[in-house]
C-alpha atoms as a PDB file:
ATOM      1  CA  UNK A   1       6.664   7.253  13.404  1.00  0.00           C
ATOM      2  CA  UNK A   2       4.940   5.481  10.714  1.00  0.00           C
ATOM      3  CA  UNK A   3       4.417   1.966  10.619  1.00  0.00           C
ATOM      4  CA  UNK A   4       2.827  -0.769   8.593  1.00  0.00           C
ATOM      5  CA  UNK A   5       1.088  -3.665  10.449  1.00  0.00           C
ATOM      6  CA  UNK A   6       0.148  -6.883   8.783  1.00  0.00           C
ATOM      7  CA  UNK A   7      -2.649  -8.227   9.877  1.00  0.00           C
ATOM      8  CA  UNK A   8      -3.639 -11.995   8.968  1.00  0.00           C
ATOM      9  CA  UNK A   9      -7.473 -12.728   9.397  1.00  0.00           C
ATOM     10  CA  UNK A  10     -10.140 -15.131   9.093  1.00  0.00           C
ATOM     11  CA  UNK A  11     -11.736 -14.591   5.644  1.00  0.00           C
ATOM     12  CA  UNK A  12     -15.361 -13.969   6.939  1.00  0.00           C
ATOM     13  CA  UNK A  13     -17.639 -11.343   6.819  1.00  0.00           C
ATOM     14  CA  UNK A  14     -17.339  -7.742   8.333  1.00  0.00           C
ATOM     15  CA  UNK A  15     -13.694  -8.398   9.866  1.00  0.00           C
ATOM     16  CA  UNK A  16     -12.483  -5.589   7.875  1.00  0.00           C
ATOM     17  CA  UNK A  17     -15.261  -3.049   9.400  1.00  0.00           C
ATOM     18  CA  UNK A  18     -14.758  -4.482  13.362  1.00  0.00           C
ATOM     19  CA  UNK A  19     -11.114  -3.933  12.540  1.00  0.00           C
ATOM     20  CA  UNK A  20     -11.577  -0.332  11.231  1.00  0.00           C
ATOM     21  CA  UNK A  21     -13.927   0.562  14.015  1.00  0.00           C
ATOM     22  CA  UNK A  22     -11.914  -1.120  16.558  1.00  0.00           C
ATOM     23  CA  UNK A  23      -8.559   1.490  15.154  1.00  0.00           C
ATOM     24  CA  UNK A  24     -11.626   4.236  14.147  1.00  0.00           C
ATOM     25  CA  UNK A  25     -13.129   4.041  18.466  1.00  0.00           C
ATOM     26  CA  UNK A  26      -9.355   4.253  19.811  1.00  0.00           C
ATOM     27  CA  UNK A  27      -8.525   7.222  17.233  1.00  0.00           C
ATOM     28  CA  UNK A  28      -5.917   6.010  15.126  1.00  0.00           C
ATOM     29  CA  UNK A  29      -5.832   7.222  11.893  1.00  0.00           C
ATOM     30  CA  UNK A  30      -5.498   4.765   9.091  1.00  0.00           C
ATOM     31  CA  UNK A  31      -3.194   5.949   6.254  1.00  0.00           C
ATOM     32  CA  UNK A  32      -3.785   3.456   4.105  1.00  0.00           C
ATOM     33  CA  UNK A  33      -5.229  -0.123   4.436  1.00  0.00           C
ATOM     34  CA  UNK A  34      -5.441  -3.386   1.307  1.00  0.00           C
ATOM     35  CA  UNK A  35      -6.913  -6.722   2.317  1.00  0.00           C
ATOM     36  CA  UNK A  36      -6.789  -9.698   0.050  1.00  0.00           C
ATOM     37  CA  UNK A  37      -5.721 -13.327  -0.167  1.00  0.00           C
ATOM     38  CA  UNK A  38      -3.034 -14.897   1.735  1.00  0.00           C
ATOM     39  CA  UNK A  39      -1.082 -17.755   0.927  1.00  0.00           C
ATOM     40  CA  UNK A  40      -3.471 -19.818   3.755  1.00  0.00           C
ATOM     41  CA  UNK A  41      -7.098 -20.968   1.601  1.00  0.00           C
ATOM     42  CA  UNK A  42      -9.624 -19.437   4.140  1.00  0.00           C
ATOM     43  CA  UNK A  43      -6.941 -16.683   5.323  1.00  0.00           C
ATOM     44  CA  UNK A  44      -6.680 -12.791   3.912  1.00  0.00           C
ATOM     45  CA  UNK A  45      -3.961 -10.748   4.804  1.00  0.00           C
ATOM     46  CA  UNK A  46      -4.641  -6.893   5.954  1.00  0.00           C
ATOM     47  CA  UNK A  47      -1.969  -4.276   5.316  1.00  0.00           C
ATOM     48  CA  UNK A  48      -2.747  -1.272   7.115  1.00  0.00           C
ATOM     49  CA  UNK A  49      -0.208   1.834   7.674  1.00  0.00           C
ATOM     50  CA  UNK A  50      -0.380   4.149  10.419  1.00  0.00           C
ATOM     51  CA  UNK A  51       1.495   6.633  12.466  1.00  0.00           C
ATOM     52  CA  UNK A  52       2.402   6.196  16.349  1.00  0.00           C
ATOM     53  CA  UNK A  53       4.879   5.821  19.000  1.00  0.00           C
ATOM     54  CA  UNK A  54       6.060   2.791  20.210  1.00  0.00           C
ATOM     55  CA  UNK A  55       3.608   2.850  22.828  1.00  0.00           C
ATOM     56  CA  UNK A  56       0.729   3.376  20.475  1.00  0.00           C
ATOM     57  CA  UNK A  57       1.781   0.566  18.664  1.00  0.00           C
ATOM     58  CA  UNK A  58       1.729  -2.083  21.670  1.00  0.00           C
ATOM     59  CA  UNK A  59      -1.584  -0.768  21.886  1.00  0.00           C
ATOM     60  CA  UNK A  60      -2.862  -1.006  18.802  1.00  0.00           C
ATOM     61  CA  UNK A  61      -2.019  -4.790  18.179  1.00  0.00           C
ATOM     62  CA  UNK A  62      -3.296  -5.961  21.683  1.00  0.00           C
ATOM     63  CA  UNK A  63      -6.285  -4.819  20.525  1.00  0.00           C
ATOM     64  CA  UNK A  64      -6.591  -6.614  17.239  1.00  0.00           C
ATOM     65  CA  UNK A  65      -5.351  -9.727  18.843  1.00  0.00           C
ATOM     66  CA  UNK A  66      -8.287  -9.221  20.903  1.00  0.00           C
ATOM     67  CA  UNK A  67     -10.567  -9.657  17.777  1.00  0.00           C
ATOM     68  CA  UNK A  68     -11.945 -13.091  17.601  1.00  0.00           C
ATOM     69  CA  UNK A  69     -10.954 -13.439  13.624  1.00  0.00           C
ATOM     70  CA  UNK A  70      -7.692 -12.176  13.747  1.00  0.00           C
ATOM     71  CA  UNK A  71      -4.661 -14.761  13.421  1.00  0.00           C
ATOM     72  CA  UNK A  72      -2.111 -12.913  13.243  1.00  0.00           C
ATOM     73  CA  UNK A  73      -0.303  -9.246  14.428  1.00  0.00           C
ATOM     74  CA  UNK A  74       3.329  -8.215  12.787  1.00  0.00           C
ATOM     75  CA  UNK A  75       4.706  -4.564  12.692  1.00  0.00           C
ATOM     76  CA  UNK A  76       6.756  -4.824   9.531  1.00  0.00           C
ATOM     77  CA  UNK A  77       8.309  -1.432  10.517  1.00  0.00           C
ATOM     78  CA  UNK A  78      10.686  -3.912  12.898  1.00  0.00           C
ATOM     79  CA  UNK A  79      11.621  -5.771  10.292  1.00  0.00           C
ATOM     80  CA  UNK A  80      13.428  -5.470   6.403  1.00  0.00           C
ATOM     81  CA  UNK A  81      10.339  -5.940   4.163  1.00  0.00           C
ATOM     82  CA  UNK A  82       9.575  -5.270   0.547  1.00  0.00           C
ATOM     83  CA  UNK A  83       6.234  -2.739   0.429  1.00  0.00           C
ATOM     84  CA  UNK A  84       4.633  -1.554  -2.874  1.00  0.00           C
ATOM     85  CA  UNK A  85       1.399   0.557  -4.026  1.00  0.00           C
ATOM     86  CA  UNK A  86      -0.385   0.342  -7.260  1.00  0.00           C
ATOM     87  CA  UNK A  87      -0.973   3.769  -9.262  1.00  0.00           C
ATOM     88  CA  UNK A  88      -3.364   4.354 -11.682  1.00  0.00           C
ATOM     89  CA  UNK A  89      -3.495   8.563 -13.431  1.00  0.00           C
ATOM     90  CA  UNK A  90      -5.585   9.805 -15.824  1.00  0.00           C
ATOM     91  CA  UNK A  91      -3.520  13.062 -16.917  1.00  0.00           C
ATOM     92  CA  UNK A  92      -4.331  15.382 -19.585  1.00  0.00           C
ATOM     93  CA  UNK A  93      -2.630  14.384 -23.269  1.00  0.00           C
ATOM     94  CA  UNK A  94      -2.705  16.586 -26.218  1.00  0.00           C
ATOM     95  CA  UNK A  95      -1.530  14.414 -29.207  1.00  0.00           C
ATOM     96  CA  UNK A  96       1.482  16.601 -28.999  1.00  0.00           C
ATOM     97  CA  UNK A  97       2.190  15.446 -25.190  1.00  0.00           C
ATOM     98  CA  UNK A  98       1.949  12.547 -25.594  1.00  0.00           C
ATOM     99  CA  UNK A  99       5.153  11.579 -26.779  1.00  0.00           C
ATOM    100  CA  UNK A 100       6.478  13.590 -23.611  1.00  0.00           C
ATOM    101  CA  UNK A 101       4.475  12.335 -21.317  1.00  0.00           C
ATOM    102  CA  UNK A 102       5.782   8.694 -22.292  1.00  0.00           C
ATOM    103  CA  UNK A 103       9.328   9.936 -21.871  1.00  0.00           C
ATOM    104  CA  UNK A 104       8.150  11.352 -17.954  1.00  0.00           C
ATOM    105  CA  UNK A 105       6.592   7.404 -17.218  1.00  0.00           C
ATOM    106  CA  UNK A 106       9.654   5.430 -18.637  1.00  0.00           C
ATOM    107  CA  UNK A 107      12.317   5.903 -15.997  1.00  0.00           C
ATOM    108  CA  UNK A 108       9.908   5.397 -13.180  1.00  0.00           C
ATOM    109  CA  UNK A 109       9.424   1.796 -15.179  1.00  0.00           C
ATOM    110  CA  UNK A 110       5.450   3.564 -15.814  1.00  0.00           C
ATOM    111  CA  UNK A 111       3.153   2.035 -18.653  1.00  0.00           C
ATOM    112  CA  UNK A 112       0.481   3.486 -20.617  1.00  0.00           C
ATOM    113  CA  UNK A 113      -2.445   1.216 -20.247  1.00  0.00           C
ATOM    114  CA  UNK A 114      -5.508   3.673 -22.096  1.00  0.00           C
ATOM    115  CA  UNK A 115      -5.145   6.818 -24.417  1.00  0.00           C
ATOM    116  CA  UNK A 116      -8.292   8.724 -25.094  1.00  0.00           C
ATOM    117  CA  UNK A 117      -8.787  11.827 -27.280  1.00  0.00           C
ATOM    118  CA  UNK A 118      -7.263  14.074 -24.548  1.00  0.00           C
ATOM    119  CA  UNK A 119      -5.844  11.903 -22.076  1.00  0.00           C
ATOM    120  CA  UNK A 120      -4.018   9.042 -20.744  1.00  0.00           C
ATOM    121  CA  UNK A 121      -3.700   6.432 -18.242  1.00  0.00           C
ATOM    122  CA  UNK A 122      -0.484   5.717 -16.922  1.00  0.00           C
ATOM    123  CA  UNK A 123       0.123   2.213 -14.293  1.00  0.00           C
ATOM    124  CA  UNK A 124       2.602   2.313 -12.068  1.00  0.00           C
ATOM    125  CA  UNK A 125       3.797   0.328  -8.790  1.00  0.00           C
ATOM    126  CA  UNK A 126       6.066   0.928  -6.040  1.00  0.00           C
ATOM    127  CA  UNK A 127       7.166   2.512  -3.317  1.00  0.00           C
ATOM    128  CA  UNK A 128       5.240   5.584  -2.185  1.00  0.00           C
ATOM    129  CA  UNK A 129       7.822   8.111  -2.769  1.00  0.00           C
ATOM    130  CA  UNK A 130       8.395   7.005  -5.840  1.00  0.00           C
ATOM    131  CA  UNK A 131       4.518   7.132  -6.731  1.00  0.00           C
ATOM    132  CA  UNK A 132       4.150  10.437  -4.958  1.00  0.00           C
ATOM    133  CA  UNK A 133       7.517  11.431  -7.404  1.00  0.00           C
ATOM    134  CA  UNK A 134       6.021  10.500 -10.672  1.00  0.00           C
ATOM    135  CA  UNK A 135       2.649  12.332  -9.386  1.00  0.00           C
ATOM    136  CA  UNK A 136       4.406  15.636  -9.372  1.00  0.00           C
ATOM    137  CA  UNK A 137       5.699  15.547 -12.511  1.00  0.00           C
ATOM    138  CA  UNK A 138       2.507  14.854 -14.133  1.00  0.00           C
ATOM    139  CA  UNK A 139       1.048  17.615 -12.448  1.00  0.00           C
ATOM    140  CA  UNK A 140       2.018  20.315 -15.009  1.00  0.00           C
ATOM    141  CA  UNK A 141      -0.058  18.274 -17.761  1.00  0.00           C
ATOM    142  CA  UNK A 142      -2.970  18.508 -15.590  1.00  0.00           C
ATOM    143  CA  UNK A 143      -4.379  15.220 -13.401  1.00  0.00           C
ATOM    144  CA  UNK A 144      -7.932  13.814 -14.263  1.00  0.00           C
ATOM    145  CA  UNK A 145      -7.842  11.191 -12.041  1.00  0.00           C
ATOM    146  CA  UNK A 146      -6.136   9.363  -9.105  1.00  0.00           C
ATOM    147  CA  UNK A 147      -6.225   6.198  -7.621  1.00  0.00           C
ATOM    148  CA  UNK A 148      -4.187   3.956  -5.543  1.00  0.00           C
ATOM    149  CA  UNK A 149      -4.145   0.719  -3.672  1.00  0.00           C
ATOM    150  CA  UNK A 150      -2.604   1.617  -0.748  1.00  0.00           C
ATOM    151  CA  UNK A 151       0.534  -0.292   0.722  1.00  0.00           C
ATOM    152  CA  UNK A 152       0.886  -4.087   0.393  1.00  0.00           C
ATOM    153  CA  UNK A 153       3.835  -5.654   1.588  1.00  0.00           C
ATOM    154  CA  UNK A 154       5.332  -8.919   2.937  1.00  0.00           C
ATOM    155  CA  UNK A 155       8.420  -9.152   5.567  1.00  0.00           C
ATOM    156  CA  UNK A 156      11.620 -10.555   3.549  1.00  0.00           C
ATOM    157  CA  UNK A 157      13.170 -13.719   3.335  1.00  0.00           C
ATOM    158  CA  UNK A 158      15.878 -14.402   5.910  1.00  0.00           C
ATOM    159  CA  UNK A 159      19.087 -15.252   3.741  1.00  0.00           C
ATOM    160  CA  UNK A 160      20.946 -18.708   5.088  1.00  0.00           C
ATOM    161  CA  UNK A 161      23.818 -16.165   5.087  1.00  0.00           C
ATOM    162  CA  UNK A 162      21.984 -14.446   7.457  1.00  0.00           C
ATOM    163  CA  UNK A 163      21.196 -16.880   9.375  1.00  0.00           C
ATOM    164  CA  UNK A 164      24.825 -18.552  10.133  1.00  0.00           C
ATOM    165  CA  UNK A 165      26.120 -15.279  10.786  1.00  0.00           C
ATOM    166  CA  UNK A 166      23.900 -14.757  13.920  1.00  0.00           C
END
């Protein structure tokens, strides 16, 4: 099953690398990781993704707790949370694709941020699927160029609603 952990560390230093080797030594594979500031001065919060059993899982965040910089362990998988990824393709544009090509981006709320001679560069953010969607239908134009952030997400706000209700 996959999951995505968030992982709140200590902004120092290598904590990214002892928390890659400590997943990389107990052979979990790390689908996708982005590290960057928290909402804490001195903080950063880690999104990593992975795939395991529930087992696996207890596993894997007793050992980061373990690690003397990290703050913070929570499998958002558990919990409603918003995730999103950042998509940047270079695809092949003929002037006369172009136009095309725009109407392929639009729907998936897509912008053009570059046009060369023969190409473009299309932005886009959210949801893997949806990324992985857009991706395909690109394809046929011919892709230059991929890259991608990886997941980023943050658990949702508990409504008051919510909250009286339980």
């Amino acid at each position: 099953m996959r999951h995505v952990i968030s992982v709140l560390v200590n902004d120092q230093p290598r904590v990214l690398a002892r928390v890659a080797n400590l997943l990389g030594r107990r052979n979990f594979n790390i689908e996708s990781i982005s590290v960057g500031e928290s909402e804490e001065k001195g903080l950063s919060r880690m999104v990593i993704v992975t795939e395991g059993d529930e087992r696996t899982m207890e596993q894997i965040q007793k050992q980061l707790h373990k690690l003397v910089d990290v703050i913070k362990v929570q499998d958002l998988s558990e919990h409603a949370s918003v995730e999103r990824e950042l998509l940047l393709v270079k695809v092949g544009a003929a002037p006369t694709a172009r136009l095309e090509i725009k109407g392929i981006v639009e729907p998936f709320r897509a912008s053009v941020v570059d046009v060369g001679p023969n190409s473009m560069m299309v932005q886009a953010t959210g949801e893997r699927t949806k990324l992985d969607a857009l991706l395909e239908l690109l394809r046929p134009y011919g892709i230059k160029e991929v890259a991608r952030t990886g997941v980023t997400a943050l658990p949702r706000s508990v409504s008051k609603a919510a909250v009286t209700a339980t």
